[in-house]
Protein backbone atom coordinates (compact mmCIF):
# COMPACT_ATOMS: atom_id res chain seq x y z
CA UNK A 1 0.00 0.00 0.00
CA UNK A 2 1.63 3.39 -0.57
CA UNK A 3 1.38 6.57 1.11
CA UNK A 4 -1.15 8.32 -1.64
CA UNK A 5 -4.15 9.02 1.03
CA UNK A 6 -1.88 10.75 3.52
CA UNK A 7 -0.98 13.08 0.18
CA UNK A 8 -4.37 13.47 -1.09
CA UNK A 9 -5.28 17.42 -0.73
CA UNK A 10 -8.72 17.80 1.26
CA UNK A 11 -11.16 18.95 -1.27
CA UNK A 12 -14.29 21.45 -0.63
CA UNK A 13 -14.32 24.50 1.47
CA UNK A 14 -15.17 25.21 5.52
CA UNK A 15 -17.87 27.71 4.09
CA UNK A 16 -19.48 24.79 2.12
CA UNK A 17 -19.47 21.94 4.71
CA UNK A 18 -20.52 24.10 6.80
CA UNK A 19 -23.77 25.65 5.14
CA UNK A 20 -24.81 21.39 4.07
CA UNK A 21 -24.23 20.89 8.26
CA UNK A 22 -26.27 23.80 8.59
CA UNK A 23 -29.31 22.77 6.47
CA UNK A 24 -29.02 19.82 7.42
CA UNK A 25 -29.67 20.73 11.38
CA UNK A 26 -32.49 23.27 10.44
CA UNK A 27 -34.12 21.47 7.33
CA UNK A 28 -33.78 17.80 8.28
CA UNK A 29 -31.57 14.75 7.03
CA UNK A 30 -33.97 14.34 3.62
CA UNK A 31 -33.46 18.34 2.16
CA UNK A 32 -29.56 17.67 3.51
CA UNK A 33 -29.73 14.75 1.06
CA UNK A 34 -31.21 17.07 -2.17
CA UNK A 35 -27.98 19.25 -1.90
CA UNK A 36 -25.44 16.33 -2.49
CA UNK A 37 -26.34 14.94 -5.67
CA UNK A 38 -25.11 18.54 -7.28
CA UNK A 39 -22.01 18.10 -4.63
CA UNK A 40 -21.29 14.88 -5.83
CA UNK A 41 -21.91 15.75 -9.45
CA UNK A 42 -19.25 18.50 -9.00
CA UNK A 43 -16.56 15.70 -7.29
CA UNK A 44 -17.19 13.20 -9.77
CA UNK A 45 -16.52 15.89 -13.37
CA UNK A 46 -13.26 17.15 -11.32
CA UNK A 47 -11.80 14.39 -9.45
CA UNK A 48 -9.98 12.94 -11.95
CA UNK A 49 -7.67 10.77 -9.73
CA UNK A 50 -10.42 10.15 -7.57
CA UNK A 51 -12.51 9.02 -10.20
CA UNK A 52 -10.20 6.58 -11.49
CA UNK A 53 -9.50 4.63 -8.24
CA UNK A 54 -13.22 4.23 -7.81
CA UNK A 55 -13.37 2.80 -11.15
CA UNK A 56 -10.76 0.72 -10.22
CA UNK A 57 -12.26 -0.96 -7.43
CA UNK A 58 -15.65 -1.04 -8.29
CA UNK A 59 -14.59 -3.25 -11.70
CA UNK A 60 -12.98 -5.36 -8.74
CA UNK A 61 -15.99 -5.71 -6.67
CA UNK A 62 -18.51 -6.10 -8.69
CA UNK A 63 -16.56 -8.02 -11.13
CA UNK A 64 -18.22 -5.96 -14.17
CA UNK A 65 -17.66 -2.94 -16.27
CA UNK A 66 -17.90 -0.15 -14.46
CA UNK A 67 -20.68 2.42 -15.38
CA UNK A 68 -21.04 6.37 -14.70
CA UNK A 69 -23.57 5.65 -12.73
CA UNK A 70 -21.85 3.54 -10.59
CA UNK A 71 -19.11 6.01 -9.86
CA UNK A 72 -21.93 8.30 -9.18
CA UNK A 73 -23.36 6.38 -6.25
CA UNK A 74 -19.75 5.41 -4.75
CA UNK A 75 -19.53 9.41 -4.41
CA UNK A 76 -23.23 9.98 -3.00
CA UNK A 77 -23.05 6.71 -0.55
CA UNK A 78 -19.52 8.54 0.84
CA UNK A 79 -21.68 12.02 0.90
CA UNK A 80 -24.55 10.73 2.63
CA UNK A 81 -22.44 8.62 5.40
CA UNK A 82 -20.22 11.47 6.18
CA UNK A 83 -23.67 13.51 6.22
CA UNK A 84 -25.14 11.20 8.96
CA UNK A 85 -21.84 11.46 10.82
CA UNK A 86 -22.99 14.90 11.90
CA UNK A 87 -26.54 13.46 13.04
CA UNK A 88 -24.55 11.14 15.23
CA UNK A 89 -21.95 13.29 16.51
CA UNK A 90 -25.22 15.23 17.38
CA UNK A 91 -26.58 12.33 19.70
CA UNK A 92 -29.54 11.86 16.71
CA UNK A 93 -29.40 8.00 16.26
CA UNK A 94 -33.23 8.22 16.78
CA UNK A 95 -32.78 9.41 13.48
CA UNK A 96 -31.40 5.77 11.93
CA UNK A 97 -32.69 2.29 11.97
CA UNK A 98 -29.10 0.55 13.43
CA UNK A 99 -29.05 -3.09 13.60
CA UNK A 100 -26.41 -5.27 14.94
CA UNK A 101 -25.45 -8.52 13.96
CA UNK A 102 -23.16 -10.71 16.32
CA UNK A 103 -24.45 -9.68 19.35
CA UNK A 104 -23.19 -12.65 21.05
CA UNK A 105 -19.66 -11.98 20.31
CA UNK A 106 -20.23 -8.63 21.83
CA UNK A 107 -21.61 -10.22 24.92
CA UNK A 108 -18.64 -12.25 24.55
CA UNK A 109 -15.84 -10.39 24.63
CA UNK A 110 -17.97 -7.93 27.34
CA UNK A 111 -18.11 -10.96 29.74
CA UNK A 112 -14.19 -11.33 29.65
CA UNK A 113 -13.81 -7.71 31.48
CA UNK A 114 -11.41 -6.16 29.70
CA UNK A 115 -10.41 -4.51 26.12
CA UNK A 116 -10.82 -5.44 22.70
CA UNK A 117 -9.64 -4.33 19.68
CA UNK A 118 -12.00 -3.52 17.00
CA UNK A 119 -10.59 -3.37 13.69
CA UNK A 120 -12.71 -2.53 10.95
CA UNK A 121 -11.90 -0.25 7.68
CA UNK A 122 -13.06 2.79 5.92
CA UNK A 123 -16.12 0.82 4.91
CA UNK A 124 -19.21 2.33 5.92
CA UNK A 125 -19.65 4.21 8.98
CA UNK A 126 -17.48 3.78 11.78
CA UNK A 127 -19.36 6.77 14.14
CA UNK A 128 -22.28 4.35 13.85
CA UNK A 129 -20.02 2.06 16.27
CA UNK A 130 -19.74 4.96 18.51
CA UNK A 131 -23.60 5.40 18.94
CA UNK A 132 -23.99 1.77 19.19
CA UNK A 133 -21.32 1.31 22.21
CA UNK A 134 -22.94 4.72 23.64
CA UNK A 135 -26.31 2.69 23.78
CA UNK A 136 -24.46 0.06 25.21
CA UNK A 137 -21.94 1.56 27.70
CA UNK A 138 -19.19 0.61 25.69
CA UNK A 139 -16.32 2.83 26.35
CA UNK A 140 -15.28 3.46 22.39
CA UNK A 141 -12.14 5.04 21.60
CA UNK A 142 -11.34 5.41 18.04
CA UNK A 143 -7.69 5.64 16.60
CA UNK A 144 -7.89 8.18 13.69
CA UNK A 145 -5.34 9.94 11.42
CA UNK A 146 -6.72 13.65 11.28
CA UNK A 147 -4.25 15.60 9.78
CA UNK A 148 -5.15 14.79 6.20
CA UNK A 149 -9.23 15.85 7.38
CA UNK A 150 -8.29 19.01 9.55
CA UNK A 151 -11.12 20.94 7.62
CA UNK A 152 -14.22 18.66 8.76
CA UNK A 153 -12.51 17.07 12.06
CA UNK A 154 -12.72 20.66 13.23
CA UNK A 155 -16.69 20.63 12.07
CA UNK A 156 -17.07 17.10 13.88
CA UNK A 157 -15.56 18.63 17.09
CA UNK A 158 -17.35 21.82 16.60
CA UNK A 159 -21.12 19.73 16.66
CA UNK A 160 -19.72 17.78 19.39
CA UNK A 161 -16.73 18.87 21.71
CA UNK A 162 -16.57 15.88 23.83
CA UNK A 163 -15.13 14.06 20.38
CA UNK A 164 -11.45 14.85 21.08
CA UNK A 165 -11.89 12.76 24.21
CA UNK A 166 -12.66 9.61 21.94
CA UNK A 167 -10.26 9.97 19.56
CA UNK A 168 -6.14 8.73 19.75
CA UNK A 169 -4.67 10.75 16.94
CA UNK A 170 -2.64 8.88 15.14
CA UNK A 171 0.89 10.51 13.58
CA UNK A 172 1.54 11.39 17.35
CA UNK A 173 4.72 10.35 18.92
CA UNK A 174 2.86 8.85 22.03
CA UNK A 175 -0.05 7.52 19.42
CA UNK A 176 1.03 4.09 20.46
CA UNK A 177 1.38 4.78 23.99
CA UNK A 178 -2.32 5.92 24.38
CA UNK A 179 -3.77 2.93 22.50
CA UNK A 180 -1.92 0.68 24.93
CA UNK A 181 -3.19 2.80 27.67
CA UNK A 182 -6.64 2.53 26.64
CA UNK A 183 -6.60 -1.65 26.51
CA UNK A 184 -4.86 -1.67 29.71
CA UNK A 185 -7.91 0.15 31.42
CA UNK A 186 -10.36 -2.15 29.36
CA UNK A 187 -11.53 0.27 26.73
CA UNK A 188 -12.34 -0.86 23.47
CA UNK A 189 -9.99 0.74 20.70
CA UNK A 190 -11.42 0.98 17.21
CA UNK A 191 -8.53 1.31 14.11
CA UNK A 192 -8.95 0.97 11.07
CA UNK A 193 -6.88 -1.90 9.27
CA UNK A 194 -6.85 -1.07 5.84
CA UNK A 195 -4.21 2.05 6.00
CA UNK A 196 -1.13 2.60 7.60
CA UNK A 197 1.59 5.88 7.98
CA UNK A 198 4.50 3.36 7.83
CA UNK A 199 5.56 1.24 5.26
CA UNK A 200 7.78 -1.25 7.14
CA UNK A 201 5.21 -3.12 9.40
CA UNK A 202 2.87 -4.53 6.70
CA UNK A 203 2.66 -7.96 5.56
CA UNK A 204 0.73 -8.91 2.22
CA UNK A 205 -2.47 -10.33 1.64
CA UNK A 206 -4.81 -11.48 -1.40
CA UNK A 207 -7.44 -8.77 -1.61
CA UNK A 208 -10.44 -8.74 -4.51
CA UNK A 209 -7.89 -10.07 -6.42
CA UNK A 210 -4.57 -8.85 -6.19
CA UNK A 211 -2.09 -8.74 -3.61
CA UNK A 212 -2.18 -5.27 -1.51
CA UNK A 213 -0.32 -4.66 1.65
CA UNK A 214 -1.88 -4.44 5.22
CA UNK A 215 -0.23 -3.13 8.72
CA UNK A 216 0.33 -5.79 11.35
CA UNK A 217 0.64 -3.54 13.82
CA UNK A 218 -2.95 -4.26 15.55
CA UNK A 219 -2.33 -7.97 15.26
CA UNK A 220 1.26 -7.84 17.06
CA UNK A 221 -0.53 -5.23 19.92
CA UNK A 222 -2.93 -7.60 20.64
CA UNK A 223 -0.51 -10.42 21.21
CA UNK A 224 1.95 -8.48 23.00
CA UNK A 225 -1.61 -7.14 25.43
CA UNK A 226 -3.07 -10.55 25.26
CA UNK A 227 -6.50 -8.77 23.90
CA UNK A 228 -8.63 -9.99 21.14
CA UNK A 229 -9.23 -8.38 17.67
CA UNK A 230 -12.95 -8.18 16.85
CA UNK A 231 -13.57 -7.49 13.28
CA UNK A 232 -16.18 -4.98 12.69
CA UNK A 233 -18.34 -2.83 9.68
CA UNK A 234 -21.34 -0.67 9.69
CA UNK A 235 -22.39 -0.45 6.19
CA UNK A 236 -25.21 1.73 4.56
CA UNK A 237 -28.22 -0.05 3.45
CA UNK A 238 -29.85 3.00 2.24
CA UNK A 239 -32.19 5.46 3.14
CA UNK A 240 -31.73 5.34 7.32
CA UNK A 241 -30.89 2.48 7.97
CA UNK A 242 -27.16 0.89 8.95
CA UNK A 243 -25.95 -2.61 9.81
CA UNK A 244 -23.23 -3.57 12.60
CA UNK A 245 -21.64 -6.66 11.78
CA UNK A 246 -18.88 -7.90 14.67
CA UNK A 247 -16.80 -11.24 14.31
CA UNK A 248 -13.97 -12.80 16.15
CA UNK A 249 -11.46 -12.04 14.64
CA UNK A 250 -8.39 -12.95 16.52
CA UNK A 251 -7.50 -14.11 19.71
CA UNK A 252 -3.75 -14.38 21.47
CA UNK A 253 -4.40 -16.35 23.89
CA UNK A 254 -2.81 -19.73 23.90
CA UNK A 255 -0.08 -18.49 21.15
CA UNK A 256 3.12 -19.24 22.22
CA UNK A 257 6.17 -17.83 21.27
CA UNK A 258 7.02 -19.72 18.31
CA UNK A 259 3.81 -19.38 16.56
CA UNK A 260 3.32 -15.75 17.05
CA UNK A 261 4.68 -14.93 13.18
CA UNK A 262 2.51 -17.30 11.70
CA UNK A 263 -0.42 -16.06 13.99
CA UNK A 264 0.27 -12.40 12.84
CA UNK A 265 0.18 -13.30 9.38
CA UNK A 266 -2.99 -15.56 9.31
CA UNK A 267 -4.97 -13.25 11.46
CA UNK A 268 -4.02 -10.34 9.10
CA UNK A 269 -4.85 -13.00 5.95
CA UNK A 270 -8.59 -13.72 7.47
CA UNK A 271 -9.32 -9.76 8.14
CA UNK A 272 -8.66 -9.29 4.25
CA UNK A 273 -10.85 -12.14 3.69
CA UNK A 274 -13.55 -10.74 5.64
CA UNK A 275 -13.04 -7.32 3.88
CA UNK A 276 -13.40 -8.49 0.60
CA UNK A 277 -16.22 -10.38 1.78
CA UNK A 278 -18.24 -7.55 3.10
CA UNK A 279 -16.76 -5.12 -0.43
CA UNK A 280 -18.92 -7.47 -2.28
CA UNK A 281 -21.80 -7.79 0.05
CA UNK A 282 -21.75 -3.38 -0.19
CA UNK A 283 -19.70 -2.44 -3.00
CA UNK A 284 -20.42 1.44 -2.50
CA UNK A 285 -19.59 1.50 0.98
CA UNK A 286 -15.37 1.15 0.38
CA UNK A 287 -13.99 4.79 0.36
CA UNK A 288 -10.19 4.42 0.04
CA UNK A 289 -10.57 6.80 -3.06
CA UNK A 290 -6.77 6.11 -4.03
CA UNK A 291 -5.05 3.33 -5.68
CA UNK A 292 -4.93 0.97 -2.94
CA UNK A 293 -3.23 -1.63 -4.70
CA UNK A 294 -0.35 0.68 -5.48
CA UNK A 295 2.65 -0.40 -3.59
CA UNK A 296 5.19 1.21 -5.09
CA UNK A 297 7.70 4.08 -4.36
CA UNK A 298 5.67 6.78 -2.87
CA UNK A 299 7.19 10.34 -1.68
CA UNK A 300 8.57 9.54 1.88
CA UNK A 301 6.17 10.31 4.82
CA UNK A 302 7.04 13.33 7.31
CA UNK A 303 9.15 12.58 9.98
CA UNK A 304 6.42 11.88 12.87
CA UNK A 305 4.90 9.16 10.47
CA UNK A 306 8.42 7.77 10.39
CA UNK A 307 8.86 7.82 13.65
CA UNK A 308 5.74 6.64 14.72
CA UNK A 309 6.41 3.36 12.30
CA UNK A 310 9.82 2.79 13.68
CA UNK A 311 9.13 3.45 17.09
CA UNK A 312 5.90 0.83 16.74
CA UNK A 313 7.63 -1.78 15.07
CA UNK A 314 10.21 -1.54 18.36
CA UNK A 315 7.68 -1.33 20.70
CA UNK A 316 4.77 -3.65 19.46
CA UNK A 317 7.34 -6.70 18.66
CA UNK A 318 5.88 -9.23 20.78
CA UNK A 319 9.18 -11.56 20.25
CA UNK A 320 10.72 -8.97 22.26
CA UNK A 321 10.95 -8.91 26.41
CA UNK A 322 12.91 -5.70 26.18
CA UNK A 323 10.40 -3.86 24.42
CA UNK A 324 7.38 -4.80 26.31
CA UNK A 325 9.18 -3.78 29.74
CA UNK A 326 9.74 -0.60 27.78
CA UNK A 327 6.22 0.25 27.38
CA UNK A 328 4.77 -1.12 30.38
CA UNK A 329 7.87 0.95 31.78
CA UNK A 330 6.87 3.82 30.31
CA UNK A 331 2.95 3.25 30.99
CA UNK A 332 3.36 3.15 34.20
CA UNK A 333 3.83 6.77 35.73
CA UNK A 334 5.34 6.98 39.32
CA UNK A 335 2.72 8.98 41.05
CA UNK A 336 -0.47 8.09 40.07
CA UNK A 337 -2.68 4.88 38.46
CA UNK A 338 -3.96 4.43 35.11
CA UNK A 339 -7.20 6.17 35.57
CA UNK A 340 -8.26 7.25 31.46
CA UNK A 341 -8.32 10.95 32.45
């Protein structure tokens, strides 16, 4: 996978996110809806590079010729989840008919007392997860790289303030740090598996096709914390309504030493199968709008990225004592307990 989404330019204006958040707060969700078809119109003439990953994929996942029209609803199923993002960030689930599917492995994993990882991708909605753990008193804390969506993260934060407290910025120094943090105090961390800032930790995988490159990271956390992955979606079924799938994904316990390579690699090997599964059940619900399968040279990422990878690939090596008495070292401040404030 290369580094084109970190270098993709955020398109639109603050002015113009802002007056569709607007309308859609004082007309309703449905006259909200009416505005992005021109929006999308607009994004689908101009984005030419856009355009052409969509095309891309969708000839992958649909395993046909791709027509305009089919472009044309990729763009308006993005628009109209990132449009109910602002309903939920509002507290408006009322709004949405959310179903869930594998509640027992939620029950699951609850009865065990302590974190999970969630890993799911930029398929669907993820802030449906949020409302769905609200509902649930599930402590959600979501792992997101905002630096390349600084124009409507500031609009998310703006409809709802308490959102920096849920989020673990990625491209941080202590990015890892906090994510450990959070499992320790039995949180449930949400990242999404299908991008990565560093190019070294990755392994490959067959995806719709063609080999593409994931990041093992998550995989080699949860060993090293002894806390299961969870694989999970919520994808758009039109109009209001959203689905939650969850499925064990992964769990550590019981791998020994010698088996914790080949557990990395077939955990990270079943979460591609179980993307690809769920790209084909809802095609237009996969936004990577870049070419994913890409993996060649790409222009070098800035030095926190770089750090970041380096400093996780030291850290997160489960084969290695010295680095997991380094971070529970350096989790572990001398005057007070882990409390999550």
């Amino acid at each position: 996978m290369s580094q084109a989404w970190l270098e993709q330019r955020e398109r639109g204006s603050v002015l113009g996110v802002r007056l569709i958040v607007g309308i859609a707060f004082f007309l309703g969700r449905t006259v909200a809806r009416l505005v992005l078809y021109p929006v999308c119109l607009y994004f689908l003439l101009f984005s030419v590079n856009s355009r052409r990953a969509s095309r891309k994929y969708l000839s992958r996942a649909l395993g046909r010729q791709v027509r305009v029209a089919d472009l044309f609803r990729h763009y308006f199923t993005f628009a109209t989840v990132a449009l109910d993002r602002f309903f939920l960030l509002k507290d408006r689930s009322d709004l949405f008919d959310i179903r869930i599917h594998g509640e027992q492995v939620l029950q699951q994993t609850l009865d065990r007392g302590q974190g999970c990882l969630l890993l799911g991708a930029h398929l669907g909605s993820f802030e449906v997860l949020r409302a769905a753990g609200t509902a649930n008193r599930i402590d959600v804390r979501m792992v997101m790289y905002e630096d390349n969506a600084r124009m409507v993260n500031a609009i998310a934060k703006a409809v709802n303030p308490a959102l920096p407290d849920r989020i673990i910025a990625l491209g941080r120094f202590d990015s890892m740090f906090k994510v450990h943090e959070r499992l320790l105090e039995s949180a449930w961390v949400g990242i999404l598996g299908d991008r990565t800032l560093e190019d070294g930790d990755q392994l490959q995988a067959s995806f719709l096709g063609e080999a593409a490159l994931f990041p093992a990271a998550p995989y080699r956390m949860a060993l090293m914390l002894k806390r299961p992955i969870v694989f999970m979606t919520g994808l758009y079924r039109g109009g209001n309504r959203y689905e939650l799938y969850f499925e064990q994904l992964f769990d550590p316990e019981g791998v020994g030493r010698s088996a914790r390579a080949t557990a990395v690699e077939t955990a990270l090997q079943h979460y591609a199968q179980r993307l690809e599964h769920y790209c084909r059940d809802a095609p237009f619900n996969w936004f990577n709008f870049y070419e994913f399968w890409d993996a060649g040279a790409s222009k070098p990422a800035g030095s926190r990225e770089v750090a970041l990878g380096t400093y996780a690939a030291q850290v997160l090596d489960p084969d290695s004592d010295e680095s997991r008495m380094a971070a529970e070292h350096a989790l572990r401040p001398a005057d007070r307990t882990l409390t999550g404030k």
